[in-house]
C-alpha atoms as a PDB file:
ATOM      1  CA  UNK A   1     117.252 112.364  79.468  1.00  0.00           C
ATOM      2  CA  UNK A   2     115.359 108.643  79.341  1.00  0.00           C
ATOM      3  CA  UNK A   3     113.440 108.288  82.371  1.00  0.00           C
ATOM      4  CA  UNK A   4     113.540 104.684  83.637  1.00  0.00           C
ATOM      5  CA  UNK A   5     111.365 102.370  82.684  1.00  0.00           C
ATOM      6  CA  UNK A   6     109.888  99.441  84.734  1.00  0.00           C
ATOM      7  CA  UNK A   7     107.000  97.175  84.629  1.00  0.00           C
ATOM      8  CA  UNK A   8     104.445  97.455  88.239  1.00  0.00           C
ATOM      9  CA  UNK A   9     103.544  94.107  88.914  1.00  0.00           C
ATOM     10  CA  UNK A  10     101.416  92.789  91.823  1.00  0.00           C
ATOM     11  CA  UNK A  11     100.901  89.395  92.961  1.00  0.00           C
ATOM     12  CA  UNK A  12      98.997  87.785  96.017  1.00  0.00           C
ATOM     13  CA  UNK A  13      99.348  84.396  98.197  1.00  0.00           C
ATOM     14  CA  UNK A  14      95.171  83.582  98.758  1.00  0.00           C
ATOM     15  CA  UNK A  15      94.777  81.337 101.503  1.00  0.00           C
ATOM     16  CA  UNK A  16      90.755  80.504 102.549  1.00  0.00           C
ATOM     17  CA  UNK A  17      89.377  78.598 105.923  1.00  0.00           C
ATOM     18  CA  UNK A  18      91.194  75.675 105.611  1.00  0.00           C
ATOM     19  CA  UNK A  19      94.450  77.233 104.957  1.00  0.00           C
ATOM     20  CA  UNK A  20      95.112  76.179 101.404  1.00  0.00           C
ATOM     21  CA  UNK A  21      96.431  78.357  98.908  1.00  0.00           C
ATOM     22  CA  UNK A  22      95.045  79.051  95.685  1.00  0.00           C
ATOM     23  CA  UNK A  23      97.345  78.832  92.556  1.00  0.00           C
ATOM     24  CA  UNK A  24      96.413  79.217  88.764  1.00  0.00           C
ATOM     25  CA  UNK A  25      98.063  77.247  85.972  1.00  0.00           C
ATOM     26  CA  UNK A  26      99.026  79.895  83.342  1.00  0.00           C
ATOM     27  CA  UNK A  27      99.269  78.089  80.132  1.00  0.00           C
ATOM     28  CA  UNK A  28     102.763  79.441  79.315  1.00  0.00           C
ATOM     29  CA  UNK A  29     104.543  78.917  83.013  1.00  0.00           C
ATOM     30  CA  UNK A  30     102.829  76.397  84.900  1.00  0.00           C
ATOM     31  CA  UNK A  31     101.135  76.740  88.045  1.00  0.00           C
ATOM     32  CA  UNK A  32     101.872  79.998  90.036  1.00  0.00           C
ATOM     33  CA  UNK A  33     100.067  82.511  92.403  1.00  0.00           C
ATOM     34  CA  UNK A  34      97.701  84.950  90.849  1.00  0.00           C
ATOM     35  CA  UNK A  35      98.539  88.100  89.766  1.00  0.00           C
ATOM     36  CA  UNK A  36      99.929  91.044  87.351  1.00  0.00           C
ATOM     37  CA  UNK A  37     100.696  94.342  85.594  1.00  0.00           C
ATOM     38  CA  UNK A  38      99.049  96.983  87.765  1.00  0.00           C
ATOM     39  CA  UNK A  39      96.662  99.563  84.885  1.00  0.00           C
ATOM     40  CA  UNK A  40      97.264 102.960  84.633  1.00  0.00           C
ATOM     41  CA  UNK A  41      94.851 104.719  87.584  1.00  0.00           C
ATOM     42  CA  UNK A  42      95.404 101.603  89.521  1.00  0.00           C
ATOM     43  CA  UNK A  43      96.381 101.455  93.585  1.00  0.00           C
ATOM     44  CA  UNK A  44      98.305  98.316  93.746  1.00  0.00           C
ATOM     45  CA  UNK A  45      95.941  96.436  95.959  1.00  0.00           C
ATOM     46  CA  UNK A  46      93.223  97.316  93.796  1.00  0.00           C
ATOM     47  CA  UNK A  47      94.985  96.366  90.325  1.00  0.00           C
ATOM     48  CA  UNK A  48      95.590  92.698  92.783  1.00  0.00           C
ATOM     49  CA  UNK A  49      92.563  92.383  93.521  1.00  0.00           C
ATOM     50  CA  UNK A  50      91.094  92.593  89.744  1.00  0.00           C
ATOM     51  CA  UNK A  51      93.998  90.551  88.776  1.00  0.00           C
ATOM     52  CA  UNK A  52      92.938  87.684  90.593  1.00  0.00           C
ATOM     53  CA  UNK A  53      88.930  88.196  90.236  1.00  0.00           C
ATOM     54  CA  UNK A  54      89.993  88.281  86.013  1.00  0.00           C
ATOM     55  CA  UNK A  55      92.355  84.171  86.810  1.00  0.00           C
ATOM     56  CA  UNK A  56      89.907  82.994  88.857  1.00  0.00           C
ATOM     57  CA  UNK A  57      86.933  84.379  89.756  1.00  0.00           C
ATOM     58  CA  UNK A  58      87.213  85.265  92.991  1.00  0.00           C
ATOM     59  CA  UNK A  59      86.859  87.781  95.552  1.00  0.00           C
ATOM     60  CA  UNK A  60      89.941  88.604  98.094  1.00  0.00           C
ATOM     61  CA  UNK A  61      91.022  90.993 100.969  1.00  0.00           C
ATOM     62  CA  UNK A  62      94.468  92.261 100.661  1.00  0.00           C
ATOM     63  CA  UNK A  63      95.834  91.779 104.169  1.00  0.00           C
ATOM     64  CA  UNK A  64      99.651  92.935 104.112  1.00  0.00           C
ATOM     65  CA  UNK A  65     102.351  93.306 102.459  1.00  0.00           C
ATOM     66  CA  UNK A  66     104.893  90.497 102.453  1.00  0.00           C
ATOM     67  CA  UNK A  67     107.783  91.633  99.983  1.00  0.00           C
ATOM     68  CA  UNK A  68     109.036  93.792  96.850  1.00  0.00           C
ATOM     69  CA  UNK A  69     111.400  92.284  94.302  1.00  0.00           C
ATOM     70  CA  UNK A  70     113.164  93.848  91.373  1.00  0.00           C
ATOM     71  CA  UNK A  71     113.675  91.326  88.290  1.00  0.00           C
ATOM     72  CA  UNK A  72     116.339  93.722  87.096  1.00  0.00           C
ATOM     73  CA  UNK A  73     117.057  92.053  83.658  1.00  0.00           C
ATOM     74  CA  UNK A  74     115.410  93.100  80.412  1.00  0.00           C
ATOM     75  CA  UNK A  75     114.314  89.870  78.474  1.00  0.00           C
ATOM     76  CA  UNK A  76     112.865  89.180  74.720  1.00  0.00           C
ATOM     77  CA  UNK A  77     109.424  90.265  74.439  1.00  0.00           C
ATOM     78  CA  UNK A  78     106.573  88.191  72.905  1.00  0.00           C
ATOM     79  CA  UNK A  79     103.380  89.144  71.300  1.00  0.00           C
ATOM     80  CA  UNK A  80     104.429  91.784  69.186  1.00  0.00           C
ATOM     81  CA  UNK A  81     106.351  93.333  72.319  1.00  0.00           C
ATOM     82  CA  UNK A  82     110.137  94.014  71.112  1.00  0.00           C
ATOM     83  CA  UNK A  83     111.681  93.875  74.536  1.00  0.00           C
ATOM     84  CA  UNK A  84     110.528  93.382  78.344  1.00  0.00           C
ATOM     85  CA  UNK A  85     111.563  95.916  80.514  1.00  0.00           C
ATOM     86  CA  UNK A  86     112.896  95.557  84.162  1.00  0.00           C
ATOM     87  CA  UNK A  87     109.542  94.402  86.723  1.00  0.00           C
ATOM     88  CA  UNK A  88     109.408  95.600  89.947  1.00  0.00           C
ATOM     89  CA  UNK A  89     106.418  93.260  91.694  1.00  0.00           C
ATOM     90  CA  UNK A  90     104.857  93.443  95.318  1.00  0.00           C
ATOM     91  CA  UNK A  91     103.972  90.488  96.975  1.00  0.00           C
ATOM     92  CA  UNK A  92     100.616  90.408  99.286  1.00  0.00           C
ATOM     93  CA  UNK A  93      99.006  87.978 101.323  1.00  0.00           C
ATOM     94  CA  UNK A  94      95.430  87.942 100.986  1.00  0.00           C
ATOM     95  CA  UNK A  95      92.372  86.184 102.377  1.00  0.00           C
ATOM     96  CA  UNK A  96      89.402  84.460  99.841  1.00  0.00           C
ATOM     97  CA  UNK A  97      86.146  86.142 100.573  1.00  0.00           C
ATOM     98  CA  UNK A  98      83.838  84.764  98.371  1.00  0.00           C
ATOM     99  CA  UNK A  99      83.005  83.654  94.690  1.00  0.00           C
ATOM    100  CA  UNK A 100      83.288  80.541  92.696  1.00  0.00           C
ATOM    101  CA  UNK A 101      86.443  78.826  90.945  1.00  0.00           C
ATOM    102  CA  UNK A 102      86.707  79.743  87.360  1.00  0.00           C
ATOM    103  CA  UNK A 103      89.537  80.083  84.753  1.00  0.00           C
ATOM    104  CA  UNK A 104      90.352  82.834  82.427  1.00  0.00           C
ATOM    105  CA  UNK A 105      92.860  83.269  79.100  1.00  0.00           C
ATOM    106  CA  UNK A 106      95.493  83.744  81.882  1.00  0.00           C
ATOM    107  CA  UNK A 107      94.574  80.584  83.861  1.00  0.00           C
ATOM    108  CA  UNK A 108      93.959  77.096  82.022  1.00  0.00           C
ATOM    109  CA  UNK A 109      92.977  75.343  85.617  1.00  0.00           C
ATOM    110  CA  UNK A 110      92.704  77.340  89.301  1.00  0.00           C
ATOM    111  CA  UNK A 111      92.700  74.973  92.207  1.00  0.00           C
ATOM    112  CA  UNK A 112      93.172  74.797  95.810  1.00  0.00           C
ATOM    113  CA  UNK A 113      96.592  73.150  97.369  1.00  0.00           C
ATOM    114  CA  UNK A 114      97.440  72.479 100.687  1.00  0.00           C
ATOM    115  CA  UNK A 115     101.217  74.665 101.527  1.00  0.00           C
ATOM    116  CA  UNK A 116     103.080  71.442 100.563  1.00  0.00           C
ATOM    117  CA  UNK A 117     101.577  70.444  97.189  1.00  0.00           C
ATOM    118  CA  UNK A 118     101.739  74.016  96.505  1.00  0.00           C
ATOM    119  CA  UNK A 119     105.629  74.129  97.487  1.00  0.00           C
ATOM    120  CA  UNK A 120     105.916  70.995  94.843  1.00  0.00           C
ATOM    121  CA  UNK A 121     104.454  72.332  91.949  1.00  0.00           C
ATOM    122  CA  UNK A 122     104.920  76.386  92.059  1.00  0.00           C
ATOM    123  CA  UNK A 123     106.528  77.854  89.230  1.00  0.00           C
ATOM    124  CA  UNK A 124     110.370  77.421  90.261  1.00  0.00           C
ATOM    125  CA  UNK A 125     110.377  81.334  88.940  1.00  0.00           C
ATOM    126  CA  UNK A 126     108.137  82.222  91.853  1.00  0.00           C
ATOM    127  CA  UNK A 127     109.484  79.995  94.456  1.00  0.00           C
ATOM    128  CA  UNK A 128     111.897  82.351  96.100  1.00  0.00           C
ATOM    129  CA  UNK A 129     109.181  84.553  96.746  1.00  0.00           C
ATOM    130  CA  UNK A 130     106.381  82.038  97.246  1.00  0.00           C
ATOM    131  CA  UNK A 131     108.598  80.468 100.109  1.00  0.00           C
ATOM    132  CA  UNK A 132     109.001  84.016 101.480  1.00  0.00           C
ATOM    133  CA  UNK A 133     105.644  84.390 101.864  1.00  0.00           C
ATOM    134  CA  UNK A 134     104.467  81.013 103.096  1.00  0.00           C
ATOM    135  CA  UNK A 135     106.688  81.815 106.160  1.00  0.00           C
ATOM    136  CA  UNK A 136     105.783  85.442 106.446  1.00  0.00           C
ATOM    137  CA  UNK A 137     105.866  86.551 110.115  1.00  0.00           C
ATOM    138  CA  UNK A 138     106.097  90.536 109.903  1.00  0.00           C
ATOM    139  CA  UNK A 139     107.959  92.845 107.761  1.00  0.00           C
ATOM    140  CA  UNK A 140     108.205  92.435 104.884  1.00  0.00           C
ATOM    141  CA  UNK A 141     111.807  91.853 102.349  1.00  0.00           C
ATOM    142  CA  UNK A 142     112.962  93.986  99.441  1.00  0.00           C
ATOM    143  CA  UNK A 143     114.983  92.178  97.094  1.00  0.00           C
ATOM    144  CA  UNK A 144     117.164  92.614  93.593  1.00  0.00           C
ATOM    145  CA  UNK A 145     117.586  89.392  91.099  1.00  0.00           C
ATOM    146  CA  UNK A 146     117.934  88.549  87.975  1.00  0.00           C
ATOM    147  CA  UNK A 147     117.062  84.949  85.927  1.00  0.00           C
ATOM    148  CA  UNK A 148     120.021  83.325  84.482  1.00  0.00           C
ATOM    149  CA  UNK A 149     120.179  81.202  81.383  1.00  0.00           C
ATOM    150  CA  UNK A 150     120.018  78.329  83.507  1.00  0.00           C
ATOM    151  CA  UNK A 151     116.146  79.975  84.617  1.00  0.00           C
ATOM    152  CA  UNK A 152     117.626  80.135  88.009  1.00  0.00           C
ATOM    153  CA  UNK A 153     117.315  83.302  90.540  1.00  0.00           C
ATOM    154  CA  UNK A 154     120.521  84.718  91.167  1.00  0.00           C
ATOM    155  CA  UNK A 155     120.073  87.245  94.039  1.00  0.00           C
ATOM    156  CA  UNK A 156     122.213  90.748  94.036  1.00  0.00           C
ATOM    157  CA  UNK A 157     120.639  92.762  96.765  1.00  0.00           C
ATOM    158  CA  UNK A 158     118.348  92.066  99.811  1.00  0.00           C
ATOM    159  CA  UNK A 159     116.906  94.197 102.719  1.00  0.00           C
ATOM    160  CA  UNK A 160     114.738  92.847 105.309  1.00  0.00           C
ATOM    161  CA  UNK A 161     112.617  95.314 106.835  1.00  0.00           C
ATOM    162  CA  UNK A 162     110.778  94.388 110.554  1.00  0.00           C
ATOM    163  CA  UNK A 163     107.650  96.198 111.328  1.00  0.00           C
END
């Protein structure tokens, strides 16, 4: 038997005083929210919160949970990586605490938007679920896609879930 294998992934919408949202531009994808692959020994809100200290130096409090999406498709890996298996990432909202703007190898420029300029220029891979949780009331959504040849989201499955 071959036990499943899938990618943990966790990514988080920062928003500070003035209600802008943070974004990094990732040299390979364009701008996007923060996040990534959750280390082995990792709680998920920990491995987001080191994620985002390692784009852009700094510090956040996880707040809730706003949505959990399967990218179901395998695609080509890169970097000596043969194939990319199936991610399963959890979306948080979190709030900026403290610490000082800097990039990383992940992150050629981090900057704060206001929700529209950040609607204009997200990575149209994220959108789906940075839209989700821009509007985020309660609950949070569970959802199955894939990315088409065309780089578009094609959605197979959804579940909303209302706290």
């Amino acid at each position: 038997m071959i036990l499943p294998t899938h990618i943990v992934a966790s990514g988080g919408i920062i928003t500070n005083g003035e209600n802008k949202i943070l974004l990094v531009k990732n040299p390979r994808k364009g701008w996007e929210y923060p996040g990534g692959i959750i280390e082995p020994g990792e709680t998920l809100p920990q491995g987001l919160i080191r994620e985002i200290r390692e784009e852009t130096g700094v510090n956040v409090q996880v707040v809730n949970v706003v949505g959990i999406y399967s990218n179901t498709k395998k695609k080509k890996g890169y970097n000596g990586v043969k194939e990319v298996p199936t991610i399963v990432t959890i979306d948080f909202i979190c709030k900026y605490i403290s610490g000082d703007l800097r990039t990383s190898e992940e992150s050629v420029e981090v900057k704060w938007f206001t929700k529209e300029e950040a609607l204009k220029i997200v990575n149209p891979k994220q959108q789906l679920r940075f839209r989700r949780a821009l509007n985020y009331k309660s609950g949070f959504s569970c959802l199955g896609f894939q990315v088409n040849s065309s780089n578009e989201i094609e959605v197979h499955e959804e579940y909303l879930f209302d706290r």
